[in-house]
N, C-alpha and C. Protein backbone atom coordinates (compact mmCIF):
# COMPACT_ATOMS: atom_id res chain seq x y z
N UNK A 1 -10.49 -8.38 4.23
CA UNK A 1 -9.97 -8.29 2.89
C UNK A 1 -8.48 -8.63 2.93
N UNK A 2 -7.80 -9.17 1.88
CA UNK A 2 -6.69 -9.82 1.96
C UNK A 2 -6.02 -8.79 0.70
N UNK A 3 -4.58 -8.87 0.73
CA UNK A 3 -3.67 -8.29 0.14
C UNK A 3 -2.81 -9.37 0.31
N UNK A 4 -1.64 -8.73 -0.64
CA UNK A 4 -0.33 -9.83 -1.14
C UNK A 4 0.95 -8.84 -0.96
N UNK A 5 1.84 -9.18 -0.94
CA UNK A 5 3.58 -8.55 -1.27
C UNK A 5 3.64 -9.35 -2.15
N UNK A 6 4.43 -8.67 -2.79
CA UNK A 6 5.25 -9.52 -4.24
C UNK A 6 5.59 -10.70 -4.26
N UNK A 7 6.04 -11.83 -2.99
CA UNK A 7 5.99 -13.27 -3.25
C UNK A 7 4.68 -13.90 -2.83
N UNK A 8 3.82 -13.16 -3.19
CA UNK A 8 1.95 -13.76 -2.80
C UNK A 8 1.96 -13.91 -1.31
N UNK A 9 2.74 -13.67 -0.55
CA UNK A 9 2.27 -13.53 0.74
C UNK A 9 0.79 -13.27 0.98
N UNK A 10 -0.07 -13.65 1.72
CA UNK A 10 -1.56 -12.75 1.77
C UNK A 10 -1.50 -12.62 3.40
N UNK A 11 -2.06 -11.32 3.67
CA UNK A 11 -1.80 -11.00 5.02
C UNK A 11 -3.57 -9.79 4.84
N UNK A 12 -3.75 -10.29 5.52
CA UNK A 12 -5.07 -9.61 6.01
C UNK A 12 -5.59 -8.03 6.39
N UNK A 13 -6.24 -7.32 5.52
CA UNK A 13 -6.70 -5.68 6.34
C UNK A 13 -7.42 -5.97 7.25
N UNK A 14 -7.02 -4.44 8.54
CA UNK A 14 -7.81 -5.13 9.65
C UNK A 14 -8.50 -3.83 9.73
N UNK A 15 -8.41 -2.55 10.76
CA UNK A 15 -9.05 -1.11 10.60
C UNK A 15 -8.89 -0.66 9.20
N UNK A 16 -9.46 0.39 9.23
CA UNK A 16 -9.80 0.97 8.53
C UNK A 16 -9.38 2.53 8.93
N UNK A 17 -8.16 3.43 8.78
CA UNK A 17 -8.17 4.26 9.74
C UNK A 17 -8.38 5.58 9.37
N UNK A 18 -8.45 5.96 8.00
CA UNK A 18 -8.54 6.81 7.08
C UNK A 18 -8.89 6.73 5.24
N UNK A 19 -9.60 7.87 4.84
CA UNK A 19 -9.86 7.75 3.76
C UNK A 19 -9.56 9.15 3.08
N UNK A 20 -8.93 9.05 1.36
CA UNK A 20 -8.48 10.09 1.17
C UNK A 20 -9.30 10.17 -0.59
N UNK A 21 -8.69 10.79 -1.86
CA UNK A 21 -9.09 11.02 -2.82
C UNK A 21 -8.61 9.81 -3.53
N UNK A 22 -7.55 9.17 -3.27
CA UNK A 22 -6.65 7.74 -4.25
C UNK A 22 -6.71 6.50 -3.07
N UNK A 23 -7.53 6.15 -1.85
CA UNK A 23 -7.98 5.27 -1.07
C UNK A 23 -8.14 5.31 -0.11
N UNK A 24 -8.53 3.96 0.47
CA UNK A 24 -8.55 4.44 1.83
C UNK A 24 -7.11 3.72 2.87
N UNK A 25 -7.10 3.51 3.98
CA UNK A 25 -5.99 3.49 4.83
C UNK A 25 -5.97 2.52 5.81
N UNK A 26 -5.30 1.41 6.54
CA UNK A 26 -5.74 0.06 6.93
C UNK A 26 -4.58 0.11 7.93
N UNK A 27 -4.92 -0.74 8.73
CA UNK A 27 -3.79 -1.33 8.98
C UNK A 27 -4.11 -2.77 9.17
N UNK A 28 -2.54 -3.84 9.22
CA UNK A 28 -2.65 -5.25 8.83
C UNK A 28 -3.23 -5.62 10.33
N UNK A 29 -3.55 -6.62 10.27
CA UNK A 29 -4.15 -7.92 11.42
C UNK A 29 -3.02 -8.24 11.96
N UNK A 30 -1.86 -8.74 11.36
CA UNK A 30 -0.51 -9.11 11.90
C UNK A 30 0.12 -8.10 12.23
N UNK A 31 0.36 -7.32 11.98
CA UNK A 31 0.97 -6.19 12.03
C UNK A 31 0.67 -4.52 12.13
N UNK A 32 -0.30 -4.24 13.44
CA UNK A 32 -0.89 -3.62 13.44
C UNK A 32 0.01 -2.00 13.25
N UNK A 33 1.23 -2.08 13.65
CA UNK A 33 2.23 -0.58 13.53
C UNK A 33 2.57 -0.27 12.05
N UNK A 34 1.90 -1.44 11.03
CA UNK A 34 2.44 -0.85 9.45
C UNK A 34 1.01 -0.32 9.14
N UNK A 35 0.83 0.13 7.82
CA UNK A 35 -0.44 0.56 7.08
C UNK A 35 -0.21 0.25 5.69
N UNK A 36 -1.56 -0.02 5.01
CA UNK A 36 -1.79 -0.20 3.93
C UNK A 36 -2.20 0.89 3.20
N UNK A 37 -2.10 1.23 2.09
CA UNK A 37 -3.27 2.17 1.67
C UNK A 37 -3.67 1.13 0.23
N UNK A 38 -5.22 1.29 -0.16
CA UNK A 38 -5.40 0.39 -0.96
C UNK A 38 -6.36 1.55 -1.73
N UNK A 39 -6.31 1.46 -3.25
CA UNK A 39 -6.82 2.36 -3.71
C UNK A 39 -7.93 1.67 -4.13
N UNK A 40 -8.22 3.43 -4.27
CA UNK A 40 -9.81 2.97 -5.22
C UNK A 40 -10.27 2.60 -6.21
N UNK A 41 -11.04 1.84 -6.68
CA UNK A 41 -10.81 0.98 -7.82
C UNK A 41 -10.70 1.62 -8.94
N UNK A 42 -11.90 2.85 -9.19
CA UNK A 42 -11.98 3.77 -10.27
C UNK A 42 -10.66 4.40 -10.38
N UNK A 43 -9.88 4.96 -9.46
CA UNK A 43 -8.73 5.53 -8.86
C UNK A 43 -7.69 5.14 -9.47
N UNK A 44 -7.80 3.34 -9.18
CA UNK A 44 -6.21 2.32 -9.82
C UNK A 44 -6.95 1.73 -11.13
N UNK A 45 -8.18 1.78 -11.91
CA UNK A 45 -7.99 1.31 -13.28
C UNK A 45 -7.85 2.77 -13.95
N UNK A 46 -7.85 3.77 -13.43
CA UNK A 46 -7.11 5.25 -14.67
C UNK A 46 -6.08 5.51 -14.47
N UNK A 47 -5.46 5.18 -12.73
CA UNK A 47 -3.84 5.47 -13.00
C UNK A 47 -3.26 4.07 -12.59
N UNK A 48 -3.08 2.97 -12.43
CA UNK A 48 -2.55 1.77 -12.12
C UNK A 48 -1.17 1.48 -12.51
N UNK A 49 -0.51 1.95 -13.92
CA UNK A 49 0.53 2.12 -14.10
C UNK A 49 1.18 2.88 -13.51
N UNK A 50 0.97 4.03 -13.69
CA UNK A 50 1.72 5.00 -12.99
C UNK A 50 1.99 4.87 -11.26
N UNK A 51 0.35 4.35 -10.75
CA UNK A 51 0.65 4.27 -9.30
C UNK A 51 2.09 2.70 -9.33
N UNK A 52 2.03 1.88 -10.27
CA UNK A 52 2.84 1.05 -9.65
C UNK A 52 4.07 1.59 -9.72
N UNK A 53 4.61 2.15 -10.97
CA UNK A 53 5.58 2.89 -10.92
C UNK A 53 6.07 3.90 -9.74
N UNK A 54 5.14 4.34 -9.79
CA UNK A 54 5.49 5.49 -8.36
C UNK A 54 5.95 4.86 -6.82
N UNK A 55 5.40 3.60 -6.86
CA UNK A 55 5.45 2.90 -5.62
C UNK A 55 6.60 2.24 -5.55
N UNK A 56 7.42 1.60 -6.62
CA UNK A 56 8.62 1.13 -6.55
C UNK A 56 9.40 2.01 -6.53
N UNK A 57 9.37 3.11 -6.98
CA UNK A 57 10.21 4.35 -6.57
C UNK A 57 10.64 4.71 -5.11
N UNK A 58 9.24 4.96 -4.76
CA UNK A 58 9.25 5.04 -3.61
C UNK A 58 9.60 3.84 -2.59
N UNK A 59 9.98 2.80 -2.97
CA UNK A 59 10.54 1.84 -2.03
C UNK A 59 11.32 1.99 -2.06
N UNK A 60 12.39 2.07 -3.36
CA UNK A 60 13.86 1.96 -3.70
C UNK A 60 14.27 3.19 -2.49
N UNK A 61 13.75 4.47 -2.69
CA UNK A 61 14.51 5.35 -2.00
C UNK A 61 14.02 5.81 -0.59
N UNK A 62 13.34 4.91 0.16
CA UNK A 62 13.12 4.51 1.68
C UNK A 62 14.09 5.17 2.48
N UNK A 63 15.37 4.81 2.10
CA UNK A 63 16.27 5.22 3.14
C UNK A 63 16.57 6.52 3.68
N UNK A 64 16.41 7.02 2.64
CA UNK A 64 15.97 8.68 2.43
C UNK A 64 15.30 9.13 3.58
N UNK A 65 14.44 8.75 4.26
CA UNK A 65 13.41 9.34 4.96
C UNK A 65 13.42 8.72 5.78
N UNK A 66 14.09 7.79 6.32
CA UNK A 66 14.35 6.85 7.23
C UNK A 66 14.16 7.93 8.73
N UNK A 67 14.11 7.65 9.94
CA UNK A 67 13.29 8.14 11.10
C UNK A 67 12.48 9.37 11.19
N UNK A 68 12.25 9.94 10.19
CA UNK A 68 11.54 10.88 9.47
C UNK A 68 9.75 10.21 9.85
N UNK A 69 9.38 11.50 10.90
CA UNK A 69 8.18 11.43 11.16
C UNK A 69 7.04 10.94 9.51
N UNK A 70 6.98 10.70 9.09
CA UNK A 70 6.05 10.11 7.66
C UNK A 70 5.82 8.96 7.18
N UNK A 71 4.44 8.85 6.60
CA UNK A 71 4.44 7.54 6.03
C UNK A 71 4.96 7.68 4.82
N UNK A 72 5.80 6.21 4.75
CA UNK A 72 6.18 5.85 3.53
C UNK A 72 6.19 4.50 2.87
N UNK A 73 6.65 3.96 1.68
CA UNK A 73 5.85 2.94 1.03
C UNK A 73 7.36 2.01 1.50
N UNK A 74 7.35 0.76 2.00
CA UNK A 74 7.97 0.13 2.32
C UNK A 74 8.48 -1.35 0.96
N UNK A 75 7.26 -1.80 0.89
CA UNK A 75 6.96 -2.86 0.11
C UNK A 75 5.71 -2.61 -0.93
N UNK A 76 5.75 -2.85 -2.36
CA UNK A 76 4.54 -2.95 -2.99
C UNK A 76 3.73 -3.65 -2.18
N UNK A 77 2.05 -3.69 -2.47
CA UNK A 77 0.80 -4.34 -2.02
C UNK A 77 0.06 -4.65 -3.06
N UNK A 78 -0.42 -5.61 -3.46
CA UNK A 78 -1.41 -5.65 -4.36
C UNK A 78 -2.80 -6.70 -4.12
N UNK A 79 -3.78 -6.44 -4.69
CA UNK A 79 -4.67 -7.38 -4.53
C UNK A 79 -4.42 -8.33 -5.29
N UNK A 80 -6.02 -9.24 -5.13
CA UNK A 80 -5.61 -10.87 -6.05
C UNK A 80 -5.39 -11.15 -7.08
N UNK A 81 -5.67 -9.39 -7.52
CA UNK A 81 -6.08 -9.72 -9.60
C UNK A 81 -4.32 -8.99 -9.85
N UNK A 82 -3.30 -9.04 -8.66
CA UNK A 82 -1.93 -8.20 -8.77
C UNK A 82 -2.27 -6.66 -9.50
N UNK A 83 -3.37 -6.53 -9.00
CA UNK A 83 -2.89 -4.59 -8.83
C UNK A 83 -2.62 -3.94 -7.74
């Protein structure tokens, strides 16, 4: 399955390493030390706004948490249809 960053990059899911209540958890083919999380569809057509909102938030203030044992959202992800 393929995903995008915001200049259409498409970069490939490869595992699969976890699954939660808002998706499940990946990591890339190229880049096996980042993770994806890609939601669930039912999941992102009732909250899709809000999750995008929340996610640029959470990029902007990255630095914050910087060597801080946690995942955090680096770059938006979206699929082909840009959600």
């Amino acid at each position: 399955m393929k995903v995008y960053c915001q200049k259409g990059v498409p970069m490939q899911l490869h595992e699969r390493i976890g699954t939660g209540a808002e998706g499940h958890i990946y990591t890339l083919l190229s880049r096996p030390d980042l993770l994806v999380k890609y939601y669930h569809p039912e999941y992102l057509q009732k909250n899709g706004v809000h999750i995008q909102q929340k996610v640029l938030l959470m990029c902007r203030y990255r630095s914050l948490f910087a060597g801080r044992n946690i995942s955090w959202p680096l770059i938006p992800i979206f699929d082909d249809q840009h959600r």
